[in-house]
PDB file of N, CA and C in Angstrom:
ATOM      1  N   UNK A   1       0.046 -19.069  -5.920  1.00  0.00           N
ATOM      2  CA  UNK A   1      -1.090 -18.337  -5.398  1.00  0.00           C
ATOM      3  C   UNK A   1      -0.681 -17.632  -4.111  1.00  0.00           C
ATOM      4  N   UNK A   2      -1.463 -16.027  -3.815  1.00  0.00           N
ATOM      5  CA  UNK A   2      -1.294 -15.460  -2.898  1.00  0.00           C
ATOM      6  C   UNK A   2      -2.578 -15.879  -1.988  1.00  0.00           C
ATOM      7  N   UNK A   3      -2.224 -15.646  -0.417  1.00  0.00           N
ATOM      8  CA  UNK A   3      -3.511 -15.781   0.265  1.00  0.00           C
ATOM      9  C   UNK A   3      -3.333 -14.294   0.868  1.00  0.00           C
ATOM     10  N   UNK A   4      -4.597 -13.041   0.542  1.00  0.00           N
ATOM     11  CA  UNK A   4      -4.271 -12.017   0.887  1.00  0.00           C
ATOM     12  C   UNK A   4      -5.686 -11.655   1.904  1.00  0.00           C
ATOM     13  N   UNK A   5      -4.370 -11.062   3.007  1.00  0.00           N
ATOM     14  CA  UNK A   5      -5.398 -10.297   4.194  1.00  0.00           C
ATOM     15  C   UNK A   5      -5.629  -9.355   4.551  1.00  0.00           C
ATOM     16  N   UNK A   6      -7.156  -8.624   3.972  1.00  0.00           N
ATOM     17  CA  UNK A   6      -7.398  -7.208   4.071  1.00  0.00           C
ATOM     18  C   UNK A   6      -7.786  -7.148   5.947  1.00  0.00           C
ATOM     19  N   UNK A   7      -7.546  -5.961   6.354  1.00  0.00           N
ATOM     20  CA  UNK A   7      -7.546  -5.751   7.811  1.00  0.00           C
ATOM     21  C   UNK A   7      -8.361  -4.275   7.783  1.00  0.00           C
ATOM     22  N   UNK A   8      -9.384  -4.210   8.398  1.00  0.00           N
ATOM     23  CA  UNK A   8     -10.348  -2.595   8.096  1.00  0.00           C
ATOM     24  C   UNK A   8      -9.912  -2.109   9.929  1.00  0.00           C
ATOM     25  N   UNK A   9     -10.081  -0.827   9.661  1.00  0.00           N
ATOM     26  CA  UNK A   9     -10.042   0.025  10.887  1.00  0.00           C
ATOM     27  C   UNK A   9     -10.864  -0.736  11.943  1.00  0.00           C
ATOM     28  N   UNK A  10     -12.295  -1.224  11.884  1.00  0.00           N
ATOM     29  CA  UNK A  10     -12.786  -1.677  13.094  1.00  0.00           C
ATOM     30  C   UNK A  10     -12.639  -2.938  13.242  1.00  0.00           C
ATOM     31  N   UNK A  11     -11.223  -3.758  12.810  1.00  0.00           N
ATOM     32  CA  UNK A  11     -10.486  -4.864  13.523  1.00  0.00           C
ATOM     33  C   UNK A  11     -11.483  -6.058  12.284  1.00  0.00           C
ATOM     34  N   UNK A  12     -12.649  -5.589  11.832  1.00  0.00           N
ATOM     35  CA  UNK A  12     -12.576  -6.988  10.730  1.00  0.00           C
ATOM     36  C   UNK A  12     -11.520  -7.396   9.684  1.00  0.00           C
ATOM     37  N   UNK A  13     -11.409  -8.474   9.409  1.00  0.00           N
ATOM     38  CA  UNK A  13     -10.715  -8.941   8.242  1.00  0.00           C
ATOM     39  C   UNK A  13     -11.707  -9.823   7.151  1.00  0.00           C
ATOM     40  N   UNK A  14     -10.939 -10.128   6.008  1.00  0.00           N
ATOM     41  CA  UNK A  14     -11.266 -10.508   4.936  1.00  0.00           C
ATOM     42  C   UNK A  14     -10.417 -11.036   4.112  1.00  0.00           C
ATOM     43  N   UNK A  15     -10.186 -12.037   3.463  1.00  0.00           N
ATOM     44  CA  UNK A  15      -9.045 -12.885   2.782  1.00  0.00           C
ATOM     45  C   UNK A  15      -9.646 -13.543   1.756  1.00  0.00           C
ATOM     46  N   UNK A  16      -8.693 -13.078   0.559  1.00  0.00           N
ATOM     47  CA  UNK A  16      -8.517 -13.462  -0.763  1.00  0.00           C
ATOM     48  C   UNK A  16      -7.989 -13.912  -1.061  1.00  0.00           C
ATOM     49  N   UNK A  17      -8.038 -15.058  -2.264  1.00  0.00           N
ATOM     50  CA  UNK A  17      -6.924 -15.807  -2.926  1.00  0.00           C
ATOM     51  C   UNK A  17      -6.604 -15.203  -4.262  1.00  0.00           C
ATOM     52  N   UNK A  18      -5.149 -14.956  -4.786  1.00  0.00           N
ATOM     53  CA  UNK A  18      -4.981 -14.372  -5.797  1.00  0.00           C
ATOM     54  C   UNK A  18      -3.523 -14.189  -6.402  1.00  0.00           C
ATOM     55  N   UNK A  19      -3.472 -14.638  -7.776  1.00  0.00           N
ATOM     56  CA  UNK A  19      -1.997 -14.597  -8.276  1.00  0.00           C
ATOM     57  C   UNK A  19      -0.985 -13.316  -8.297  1.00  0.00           C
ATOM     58  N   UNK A  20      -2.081 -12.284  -7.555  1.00  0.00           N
ATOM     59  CA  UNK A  20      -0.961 -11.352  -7.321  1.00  0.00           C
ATOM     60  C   UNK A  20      -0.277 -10.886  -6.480  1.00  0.00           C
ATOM     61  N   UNK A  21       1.130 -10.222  -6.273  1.00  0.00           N
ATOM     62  CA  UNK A  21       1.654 -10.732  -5.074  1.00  0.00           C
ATOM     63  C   UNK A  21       2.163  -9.402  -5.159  1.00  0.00           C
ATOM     64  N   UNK A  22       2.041  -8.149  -6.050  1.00  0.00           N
ATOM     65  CA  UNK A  22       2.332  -6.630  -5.415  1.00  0.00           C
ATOM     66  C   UNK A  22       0.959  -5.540  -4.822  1.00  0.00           C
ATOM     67  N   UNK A  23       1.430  -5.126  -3.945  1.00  0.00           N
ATOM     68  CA  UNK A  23       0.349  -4.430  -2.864  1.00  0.00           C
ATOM     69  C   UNK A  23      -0.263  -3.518  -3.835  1.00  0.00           C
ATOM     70  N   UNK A  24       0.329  -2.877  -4.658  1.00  0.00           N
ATOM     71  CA  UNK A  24      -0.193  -2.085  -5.392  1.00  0.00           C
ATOM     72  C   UNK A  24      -1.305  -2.128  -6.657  1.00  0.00           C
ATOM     73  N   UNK A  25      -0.866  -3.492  -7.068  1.00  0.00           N
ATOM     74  CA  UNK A  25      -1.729  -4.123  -8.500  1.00  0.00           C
ATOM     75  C   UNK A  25      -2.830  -4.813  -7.180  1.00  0.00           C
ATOM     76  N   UNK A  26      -2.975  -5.571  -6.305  1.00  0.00           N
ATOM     77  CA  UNK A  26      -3.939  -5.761  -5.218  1.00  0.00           C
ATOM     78  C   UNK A  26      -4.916  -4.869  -4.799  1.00  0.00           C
ATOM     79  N   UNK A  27      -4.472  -3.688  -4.617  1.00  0.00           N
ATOM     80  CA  UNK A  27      -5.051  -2.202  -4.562  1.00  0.00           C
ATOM     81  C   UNK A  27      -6.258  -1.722  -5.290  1.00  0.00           C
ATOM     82  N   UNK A  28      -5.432  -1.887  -6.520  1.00  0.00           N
ATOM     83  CA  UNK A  28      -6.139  -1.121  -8.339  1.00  0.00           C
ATOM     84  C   UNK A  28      -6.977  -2.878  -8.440  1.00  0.00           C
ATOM     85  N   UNK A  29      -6.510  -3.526  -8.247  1.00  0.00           N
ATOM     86  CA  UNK A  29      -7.931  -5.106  -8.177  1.00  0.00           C
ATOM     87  C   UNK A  29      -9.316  -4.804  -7.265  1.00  0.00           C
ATOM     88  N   UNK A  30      -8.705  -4.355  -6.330  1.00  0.00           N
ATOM     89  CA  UNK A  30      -9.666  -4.170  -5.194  1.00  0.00           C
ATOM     90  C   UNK A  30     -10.671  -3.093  -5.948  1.00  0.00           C
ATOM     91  N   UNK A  31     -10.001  -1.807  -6.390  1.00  0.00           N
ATOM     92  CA  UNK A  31     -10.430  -0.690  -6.961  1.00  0.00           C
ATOM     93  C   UNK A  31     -11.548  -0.679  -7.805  1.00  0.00           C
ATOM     94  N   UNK A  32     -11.362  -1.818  -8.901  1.00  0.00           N
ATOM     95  CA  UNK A  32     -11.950  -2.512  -9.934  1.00  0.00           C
ATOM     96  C   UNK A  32     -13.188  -3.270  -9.800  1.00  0.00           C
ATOM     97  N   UNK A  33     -13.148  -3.937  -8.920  1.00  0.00           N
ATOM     98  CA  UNK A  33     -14.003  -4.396  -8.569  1.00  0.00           C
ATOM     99  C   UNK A  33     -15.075  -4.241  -7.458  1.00  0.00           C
ATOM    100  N   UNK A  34     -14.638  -2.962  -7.174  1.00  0.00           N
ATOM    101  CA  UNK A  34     -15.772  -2.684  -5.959  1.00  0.00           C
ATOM    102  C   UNK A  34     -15.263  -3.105  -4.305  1.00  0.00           C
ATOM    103  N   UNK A  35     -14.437  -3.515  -4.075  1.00  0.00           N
ATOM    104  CA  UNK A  35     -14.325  -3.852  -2.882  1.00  0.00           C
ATOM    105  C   UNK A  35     -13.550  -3.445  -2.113  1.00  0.00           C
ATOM    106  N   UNK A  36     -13.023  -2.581  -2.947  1.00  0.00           N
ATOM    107  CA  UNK A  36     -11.874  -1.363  -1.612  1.00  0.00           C
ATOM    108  C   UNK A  36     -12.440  -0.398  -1.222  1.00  0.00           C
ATOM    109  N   UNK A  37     -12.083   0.369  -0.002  1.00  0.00           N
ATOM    110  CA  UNK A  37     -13.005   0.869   0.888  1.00  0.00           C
ATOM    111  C   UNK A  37     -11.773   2.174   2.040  1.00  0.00           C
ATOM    112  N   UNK A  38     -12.240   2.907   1.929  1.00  0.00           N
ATOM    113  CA  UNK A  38     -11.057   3.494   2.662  1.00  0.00           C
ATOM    114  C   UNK A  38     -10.782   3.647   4.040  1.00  0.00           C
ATOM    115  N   UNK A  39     -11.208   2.337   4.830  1.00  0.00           N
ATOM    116  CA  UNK A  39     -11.451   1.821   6.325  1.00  0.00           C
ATOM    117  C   UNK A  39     -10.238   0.374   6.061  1.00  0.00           C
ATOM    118  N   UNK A  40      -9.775   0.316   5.041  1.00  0.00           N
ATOM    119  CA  UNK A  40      -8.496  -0.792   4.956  1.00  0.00           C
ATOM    120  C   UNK A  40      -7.714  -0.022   5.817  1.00  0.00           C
ATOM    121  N   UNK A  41      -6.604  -0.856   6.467  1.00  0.00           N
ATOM    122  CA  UNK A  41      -5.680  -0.078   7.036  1.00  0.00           C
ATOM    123  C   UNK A  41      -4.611  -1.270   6.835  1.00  0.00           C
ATOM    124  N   UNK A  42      -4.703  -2.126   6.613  1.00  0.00           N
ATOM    125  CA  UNK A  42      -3.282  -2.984   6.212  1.00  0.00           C
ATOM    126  C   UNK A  42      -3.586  -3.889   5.164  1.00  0.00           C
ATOM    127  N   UNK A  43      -2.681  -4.616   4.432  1.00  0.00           N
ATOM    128  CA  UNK A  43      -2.673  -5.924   3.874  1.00  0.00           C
ATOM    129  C   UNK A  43      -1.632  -6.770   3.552  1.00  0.00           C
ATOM    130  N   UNK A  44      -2.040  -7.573   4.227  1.00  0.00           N
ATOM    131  CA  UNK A  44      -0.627  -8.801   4.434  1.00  0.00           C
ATOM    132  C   UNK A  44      -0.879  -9.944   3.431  1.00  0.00           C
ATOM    133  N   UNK A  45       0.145 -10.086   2.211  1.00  0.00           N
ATOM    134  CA  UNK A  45       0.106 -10.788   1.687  1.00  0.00           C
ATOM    135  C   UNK A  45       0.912 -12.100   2.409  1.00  0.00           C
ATOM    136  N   UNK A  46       0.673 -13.384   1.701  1.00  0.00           N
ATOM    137  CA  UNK A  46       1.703 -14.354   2.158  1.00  0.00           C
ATOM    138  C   UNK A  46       1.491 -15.312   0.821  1.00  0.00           C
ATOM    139  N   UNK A  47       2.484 -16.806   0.533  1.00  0.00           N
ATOM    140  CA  UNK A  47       2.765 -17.301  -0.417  1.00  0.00           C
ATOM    141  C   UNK A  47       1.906 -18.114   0.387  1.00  0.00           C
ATOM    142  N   UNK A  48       0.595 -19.043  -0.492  1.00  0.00           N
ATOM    143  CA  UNK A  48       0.023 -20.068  -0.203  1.00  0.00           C
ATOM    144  C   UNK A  48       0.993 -21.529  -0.729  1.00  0.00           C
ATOM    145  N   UNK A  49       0.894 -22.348  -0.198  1.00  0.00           N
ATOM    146  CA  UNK A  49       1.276 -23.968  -1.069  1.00  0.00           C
ATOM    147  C   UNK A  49       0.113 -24.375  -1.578  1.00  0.00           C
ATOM    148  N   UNK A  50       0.354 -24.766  -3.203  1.00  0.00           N
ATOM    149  CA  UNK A  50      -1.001 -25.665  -3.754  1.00  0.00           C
ATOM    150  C   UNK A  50      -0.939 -26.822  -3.823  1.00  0.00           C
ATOM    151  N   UNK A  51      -1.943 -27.193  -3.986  1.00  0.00           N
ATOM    152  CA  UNK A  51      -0.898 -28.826  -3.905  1.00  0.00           C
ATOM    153  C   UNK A  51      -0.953 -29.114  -5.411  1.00  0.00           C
ATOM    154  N   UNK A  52       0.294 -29.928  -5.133  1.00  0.00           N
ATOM    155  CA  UNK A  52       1.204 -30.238  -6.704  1.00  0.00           C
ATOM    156  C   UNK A  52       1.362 -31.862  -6.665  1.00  0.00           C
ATOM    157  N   UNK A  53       1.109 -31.789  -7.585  1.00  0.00           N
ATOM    158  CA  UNK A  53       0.584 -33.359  -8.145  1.00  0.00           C
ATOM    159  C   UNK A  53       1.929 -33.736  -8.758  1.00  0.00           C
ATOM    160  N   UNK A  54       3.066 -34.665  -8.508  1.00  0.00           N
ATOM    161  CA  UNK A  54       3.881 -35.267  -9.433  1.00  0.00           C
ATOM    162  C   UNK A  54       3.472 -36.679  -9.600  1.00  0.00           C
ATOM    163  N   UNK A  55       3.828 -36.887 -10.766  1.00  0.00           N
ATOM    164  CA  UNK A  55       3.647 -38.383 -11.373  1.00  0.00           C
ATOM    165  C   UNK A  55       5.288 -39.142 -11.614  1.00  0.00           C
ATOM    166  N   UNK A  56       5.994 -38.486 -10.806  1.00  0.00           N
ATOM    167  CA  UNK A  56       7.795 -38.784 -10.904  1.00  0.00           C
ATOM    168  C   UNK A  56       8.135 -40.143 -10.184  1.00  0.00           C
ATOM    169  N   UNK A  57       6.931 -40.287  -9.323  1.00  0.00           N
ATOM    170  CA  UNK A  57       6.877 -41.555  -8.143  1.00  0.00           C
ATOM    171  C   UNK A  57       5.948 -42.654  -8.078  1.00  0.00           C
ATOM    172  N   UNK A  58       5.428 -42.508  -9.115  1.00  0.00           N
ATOM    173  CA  UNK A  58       4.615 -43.287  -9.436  1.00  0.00           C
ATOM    174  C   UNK A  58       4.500 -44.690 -10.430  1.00  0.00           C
ATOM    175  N   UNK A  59       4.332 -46.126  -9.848  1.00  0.00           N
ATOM    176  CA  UNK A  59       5.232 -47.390 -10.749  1.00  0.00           C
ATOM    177  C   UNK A  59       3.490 -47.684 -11.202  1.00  0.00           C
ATOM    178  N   UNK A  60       3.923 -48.289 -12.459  1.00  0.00           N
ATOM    179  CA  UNK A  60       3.014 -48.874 -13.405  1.00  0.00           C
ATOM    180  C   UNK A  60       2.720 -50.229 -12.531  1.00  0.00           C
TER     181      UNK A  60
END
């Protein structure tokens, strides 16, 4: 999972979680759904950690 941070011209932000991790398919998502706006002026994706469950350590 991506944790992505839209940044608008008058300094608000807004952050999404989402399996996509190119600026461009993020873009055409945004596009799609109504929520892009042409007051974006950056977006910083980053790699979230999920948490991951192993059962490798675990005694009966």
């Amino acid at each position: 999972m991506y944790l992505v941070e839209i940044i608008y011209a008058d300094g608000s932000t807004k952050k999404i979680r989402t399996k996509l991790s190119d600026e461009q398919k993020i873009i055409k998502f945004l596009k799609l759904t109504g929520d892009w706006s042409s007051s974006i002026i950056k977006i910083n994706i980053s790699e979230t950690q999920g948490s991951v469950c192993s059962y490798q350590n675990i005694e009966e």
